[in-house]
PDB file of N, CA and C in Angstrom:
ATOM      1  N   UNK A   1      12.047   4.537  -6.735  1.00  0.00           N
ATOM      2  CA  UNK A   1      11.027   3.722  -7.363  1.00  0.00           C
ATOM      3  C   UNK A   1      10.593   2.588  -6.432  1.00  0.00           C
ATOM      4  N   UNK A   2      11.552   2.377  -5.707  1.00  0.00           N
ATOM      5  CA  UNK A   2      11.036   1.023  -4.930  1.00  0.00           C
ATOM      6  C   UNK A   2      10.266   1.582  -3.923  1.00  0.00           C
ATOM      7  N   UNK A   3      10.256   2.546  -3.171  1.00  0.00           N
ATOM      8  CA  UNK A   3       9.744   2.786  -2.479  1.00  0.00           C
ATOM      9  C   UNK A   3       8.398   3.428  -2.798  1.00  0.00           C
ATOM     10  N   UNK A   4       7.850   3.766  -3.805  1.00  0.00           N
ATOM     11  CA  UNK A   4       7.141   3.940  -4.444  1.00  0.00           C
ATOM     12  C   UNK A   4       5.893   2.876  -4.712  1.00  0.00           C
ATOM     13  N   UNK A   5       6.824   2.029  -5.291  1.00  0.00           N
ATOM     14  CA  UNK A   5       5.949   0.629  -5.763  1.00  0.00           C
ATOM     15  C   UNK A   5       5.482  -0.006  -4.549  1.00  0.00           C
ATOM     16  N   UNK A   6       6.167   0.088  -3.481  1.00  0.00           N
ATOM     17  CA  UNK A   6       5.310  -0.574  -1.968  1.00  0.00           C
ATOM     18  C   UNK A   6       3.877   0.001  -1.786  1.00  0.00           C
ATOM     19  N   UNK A   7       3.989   1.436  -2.198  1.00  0.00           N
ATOM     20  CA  UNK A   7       3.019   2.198  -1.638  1.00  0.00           C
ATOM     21  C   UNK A   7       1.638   2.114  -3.075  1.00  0.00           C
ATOM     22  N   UNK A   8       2.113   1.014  -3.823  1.00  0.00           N
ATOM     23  CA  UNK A   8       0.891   0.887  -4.505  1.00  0.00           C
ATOM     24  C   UNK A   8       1.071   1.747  -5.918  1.00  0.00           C
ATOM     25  N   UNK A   9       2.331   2.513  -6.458  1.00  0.00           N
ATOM     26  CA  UNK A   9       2.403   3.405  -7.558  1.00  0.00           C
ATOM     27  C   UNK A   9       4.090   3.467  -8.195  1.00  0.00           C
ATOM     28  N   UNK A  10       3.887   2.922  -9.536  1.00  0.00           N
ATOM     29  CA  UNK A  10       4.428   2.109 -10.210  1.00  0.00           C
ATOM     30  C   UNK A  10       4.282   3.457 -11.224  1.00  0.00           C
ATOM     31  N   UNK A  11       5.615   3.640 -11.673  1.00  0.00           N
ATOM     32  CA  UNK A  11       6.376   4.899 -12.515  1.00  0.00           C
ATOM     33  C   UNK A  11       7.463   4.688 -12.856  1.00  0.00           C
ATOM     34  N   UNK A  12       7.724   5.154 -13.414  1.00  0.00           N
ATOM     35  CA  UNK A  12       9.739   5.714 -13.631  1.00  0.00           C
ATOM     36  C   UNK A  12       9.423   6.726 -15.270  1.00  0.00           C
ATOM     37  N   UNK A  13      10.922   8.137 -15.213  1.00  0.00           N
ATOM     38  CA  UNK A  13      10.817   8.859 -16.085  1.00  0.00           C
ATOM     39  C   UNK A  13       9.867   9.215 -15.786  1.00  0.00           C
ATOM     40  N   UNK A  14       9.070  10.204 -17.088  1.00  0.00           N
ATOM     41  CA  UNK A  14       8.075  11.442 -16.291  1.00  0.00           C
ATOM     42  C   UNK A  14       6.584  10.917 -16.002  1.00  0.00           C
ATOM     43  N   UNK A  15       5.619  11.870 -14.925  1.00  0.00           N
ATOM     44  CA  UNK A  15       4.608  11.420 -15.073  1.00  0.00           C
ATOM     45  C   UNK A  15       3.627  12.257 -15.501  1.00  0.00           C
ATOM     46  N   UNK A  16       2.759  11.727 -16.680  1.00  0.00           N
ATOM     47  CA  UNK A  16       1.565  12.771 -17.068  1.00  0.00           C
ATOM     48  C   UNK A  16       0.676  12.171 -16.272  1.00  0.00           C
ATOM     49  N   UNK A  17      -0.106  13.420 -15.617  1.00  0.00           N
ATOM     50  CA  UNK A  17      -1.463  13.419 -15.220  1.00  0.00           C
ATOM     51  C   UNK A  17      -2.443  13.691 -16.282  1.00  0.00           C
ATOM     52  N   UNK A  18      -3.085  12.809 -16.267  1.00  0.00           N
ATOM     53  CA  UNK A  18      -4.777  12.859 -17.296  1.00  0.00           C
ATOM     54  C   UNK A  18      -5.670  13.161 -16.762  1.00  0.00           C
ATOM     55  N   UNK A  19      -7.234  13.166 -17.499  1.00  0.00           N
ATOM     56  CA  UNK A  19      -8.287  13.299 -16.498  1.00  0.00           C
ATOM     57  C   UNK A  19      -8.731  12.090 -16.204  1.00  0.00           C
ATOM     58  N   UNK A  20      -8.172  10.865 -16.535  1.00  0.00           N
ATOM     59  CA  UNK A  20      -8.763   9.662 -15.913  1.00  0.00           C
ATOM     60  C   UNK A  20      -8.344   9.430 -14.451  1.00  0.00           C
ATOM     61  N   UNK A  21      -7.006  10.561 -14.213  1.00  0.00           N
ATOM     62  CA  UNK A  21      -6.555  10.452 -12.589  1.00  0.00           C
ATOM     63  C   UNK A  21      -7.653  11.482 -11.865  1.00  0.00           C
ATOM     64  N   UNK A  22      -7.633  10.704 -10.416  1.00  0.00           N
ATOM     65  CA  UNK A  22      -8.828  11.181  -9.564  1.00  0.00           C
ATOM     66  C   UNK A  22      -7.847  12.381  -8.634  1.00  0.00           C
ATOM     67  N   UNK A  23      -8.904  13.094  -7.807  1.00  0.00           N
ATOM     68  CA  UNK A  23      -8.132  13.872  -6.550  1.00  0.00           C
ATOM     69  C   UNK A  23      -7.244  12.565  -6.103  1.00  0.00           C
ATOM     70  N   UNK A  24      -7.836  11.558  -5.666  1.00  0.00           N
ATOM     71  CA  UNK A  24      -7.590  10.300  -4.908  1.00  0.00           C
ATOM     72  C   UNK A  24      -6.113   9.743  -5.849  1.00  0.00           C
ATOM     73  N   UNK A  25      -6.026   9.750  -6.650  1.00  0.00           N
ATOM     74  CA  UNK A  25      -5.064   9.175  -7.355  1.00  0.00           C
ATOM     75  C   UNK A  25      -3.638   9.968  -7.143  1.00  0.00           C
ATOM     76  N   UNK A  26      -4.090  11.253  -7.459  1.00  0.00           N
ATOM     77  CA  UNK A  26      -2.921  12.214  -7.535  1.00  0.00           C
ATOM     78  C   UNK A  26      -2.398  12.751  -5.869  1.00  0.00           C
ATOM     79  N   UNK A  27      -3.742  12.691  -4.961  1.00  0.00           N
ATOM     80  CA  UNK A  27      -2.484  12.534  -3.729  1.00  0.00           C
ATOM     81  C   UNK A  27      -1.852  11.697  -3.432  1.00  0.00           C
ATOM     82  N   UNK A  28      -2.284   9.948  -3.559  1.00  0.00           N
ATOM     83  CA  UNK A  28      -1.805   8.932  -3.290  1.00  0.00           C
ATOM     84  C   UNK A  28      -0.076   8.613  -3.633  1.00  0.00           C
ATOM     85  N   UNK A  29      -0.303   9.585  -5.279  1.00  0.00           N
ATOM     86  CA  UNK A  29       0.893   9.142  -5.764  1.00  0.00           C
ATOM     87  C   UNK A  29       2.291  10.460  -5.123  1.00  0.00           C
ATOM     88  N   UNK A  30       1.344  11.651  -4.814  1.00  0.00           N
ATOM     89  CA  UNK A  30       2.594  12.682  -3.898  1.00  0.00           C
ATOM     90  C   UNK A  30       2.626  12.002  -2.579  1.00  0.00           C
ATOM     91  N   UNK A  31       1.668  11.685  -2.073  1.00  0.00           N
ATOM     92  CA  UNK A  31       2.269  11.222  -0.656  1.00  0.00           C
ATOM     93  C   UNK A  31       3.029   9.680  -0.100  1.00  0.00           C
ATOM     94  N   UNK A  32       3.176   9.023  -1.577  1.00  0.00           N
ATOM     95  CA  UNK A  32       3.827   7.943  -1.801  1.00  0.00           C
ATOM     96  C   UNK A  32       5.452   8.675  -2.355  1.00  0.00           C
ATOM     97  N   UNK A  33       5.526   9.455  -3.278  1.00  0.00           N
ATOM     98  CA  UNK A  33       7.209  10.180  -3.493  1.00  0.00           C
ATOM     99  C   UNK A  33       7.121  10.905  -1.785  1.00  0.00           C
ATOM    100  N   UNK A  34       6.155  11.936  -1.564  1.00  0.00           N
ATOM    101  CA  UNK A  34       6.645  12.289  -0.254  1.00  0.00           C
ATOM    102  C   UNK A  34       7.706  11.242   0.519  1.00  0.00           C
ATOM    103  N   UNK A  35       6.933  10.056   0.982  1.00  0.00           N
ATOM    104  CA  UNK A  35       8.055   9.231   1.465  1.00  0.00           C
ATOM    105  C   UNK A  35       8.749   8.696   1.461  1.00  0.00           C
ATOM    106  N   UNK A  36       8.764   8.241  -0.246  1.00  0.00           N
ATOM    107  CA  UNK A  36      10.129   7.812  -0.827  1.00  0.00           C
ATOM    108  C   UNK A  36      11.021   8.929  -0.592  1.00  0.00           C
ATOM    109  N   UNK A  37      10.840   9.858  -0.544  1.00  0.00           N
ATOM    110  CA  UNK A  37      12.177  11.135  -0.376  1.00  0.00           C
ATOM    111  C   UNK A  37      12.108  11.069   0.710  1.00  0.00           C
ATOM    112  N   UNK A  38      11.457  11.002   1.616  1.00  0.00           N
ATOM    113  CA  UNK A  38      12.291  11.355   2.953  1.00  0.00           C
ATOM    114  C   UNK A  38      13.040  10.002   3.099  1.00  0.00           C
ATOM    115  N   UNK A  39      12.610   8.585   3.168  1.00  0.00           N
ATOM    116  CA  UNK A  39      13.436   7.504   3.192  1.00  0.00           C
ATOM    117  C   UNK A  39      15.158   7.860   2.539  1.00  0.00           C
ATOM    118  N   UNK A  40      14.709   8.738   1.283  1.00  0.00           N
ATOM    119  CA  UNK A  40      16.170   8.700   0.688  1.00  0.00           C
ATOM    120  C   UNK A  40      17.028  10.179   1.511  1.00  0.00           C
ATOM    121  N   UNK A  41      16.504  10.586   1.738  1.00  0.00           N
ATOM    122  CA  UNK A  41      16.859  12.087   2.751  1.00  0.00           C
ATOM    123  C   UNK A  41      17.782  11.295   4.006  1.00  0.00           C
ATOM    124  N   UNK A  42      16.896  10.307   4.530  1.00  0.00           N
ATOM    125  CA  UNK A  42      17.489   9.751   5.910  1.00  0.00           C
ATOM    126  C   UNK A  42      18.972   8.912   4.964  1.00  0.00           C
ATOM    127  N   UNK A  43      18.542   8.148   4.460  1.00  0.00           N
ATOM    128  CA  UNK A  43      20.019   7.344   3.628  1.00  0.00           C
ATOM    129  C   UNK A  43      20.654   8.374   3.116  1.00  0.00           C
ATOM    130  N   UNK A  44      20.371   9.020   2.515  1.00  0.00           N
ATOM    131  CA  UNK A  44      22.139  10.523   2.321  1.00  0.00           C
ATOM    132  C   UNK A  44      22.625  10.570   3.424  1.00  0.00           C
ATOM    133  N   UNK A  45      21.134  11.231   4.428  1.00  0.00           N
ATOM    134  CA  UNK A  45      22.092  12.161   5.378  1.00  0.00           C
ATOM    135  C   UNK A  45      23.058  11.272   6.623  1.00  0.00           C
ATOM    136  N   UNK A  46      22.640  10.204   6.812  1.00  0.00           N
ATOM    137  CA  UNK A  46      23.478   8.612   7.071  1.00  0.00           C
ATOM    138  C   UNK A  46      24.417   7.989   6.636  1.00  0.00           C
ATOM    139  N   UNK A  47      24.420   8.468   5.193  1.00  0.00           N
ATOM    140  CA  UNK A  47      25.380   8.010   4.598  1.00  0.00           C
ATOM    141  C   UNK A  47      25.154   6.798   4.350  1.00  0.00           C
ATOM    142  N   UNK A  48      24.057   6.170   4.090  1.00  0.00           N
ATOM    143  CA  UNK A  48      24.017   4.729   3.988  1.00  0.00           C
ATOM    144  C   UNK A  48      22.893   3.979   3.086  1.00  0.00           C
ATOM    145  N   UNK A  49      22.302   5.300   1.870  1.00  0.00           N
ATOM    146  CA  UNK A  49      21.570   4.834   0.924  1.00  0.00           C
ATOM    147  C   UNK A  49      21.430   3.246   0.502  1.00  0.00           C
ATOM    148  N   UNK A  50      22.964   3.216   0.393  1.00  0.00           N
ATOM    149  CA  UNK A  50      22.908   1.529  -0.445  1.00  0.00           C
ATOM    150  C   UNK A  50      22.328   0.371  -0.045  1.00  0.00           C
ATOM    151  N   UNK A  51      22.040   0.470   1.468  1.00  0.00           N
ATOM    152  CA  UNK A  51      22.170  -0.170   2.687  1.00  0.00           C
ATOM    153  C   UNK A  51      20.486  -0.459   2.432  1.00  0.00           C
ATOM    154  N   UNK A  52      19.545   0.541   1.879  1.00  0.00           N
ATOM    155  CA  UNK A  52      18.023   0.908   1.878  1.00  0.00           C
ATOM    156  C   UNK A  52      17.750  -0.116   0.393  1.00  0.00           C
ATOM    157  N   UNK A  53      18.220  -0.289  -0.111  1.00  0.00           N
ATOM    158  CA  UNK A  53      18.199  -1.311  -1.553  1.00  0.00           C
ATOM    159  C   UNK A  53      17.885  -2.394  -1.227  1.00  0.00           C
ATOM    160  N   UNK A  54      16.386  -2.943  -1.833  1.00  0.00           N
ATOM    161  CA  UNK A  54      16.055  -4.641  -1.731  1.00  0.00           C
ATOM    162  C   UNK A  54      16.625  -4.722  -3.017  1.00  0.00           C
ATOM    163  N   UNK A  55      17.831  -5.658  -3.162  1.00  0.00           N
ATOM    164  CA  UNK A  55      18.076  -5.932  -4.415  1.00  0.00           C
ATOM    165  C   UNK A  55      19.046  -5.284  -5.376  1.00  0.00           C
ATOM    166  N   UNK A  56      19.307  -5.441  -6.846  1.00  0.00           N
ATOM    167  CA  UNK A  56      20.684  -4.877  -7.286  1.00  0.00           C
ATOM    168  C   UNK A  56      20.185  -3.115  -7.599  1.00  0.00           C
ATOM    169  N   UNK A  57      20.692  -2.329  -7.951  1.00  0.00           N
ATOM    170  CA  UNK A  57      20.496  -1.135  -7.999  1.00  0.00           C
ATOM    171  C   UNK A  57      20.303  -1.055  -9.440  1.00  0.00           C
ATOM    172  N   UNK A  58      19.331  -0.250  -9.932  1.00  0.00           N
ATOM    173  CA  UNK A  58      18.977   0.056 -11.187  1.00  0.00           C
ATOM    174  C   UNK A  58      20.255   0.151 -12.115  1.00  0.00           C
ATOM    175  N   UNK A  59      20.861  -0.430 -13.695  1.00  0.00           N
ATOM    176  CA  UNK A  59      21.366  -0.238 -14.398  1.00  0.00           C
ATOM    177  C   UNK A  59      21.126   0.052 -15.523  1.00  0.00           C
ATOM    178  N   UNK A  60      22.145   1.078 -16.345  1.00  0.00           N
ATOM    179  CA  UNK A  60      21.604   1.077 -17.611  1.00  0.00           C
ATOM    180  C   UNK A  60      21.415  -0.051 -18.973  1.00  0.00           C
ATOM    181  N   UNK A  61      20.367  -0.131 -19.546  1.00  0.00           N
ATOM    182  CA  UNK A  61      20.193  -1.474 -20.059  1.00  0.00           C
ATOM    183  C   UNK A  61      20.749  -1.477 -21.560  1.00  0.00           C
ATOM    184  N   UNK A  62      20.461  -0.555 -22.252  1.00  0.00           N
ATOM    185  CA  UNK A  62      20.674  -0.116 -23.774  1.00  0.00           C
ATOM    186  C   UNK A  62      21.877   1.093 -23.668  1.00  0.00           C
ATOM    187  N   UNK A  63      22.841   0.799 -24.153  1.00  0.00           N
ATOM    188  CA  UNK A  63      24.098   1.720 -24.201  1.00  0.00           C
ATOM    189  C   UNK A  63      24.429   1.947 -25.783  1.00  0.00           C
ATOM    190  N   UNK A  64      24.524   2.952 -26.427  1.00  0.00           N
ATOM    191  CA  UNK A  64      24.487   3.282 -27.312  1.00  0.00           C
ATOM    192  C   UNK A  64      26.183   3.034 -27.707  1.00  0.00           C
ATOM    193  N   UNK A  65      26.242   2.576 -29.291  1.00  0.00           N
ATOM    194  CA  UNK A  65      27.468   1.916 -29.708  1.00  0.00           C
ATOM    195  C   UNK A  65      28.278   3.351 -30.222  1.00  0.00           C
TER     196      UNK A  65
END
């Protein structure tokens, strides 16, 4: 997600495409995950994901009793 949101596209959980999204919209937002995955490809295969984190790492907020 963070790497995502640099590139201008702000998500989490699933995404529907509508027809209010353009050609322009819908590559922007694959070639913005495109490079969030490879960023996270290089941190696996490094071994050093955590290291790629501005900040605390996503937690779960609502835990069921």
């Amino acid at each position: 997600m963070q790497e995502c949101v640099k590139r201008g596209i702000l998500f989490g959980g699933p995404v529907f495409v509508t027809y209010s999204h353009t050609d322009d919209d819908i590559t922007k937002t694959l070639d913005a995950a495109e490079e969030a995955f490879s960023i996270m490809r290089r941190g696996i295969n490094d071994s050093n994901l955590p290291t790629l984190l501005e900040g605390e790492p996503i937690q779960t907020v609502f835990r069921p009793k």
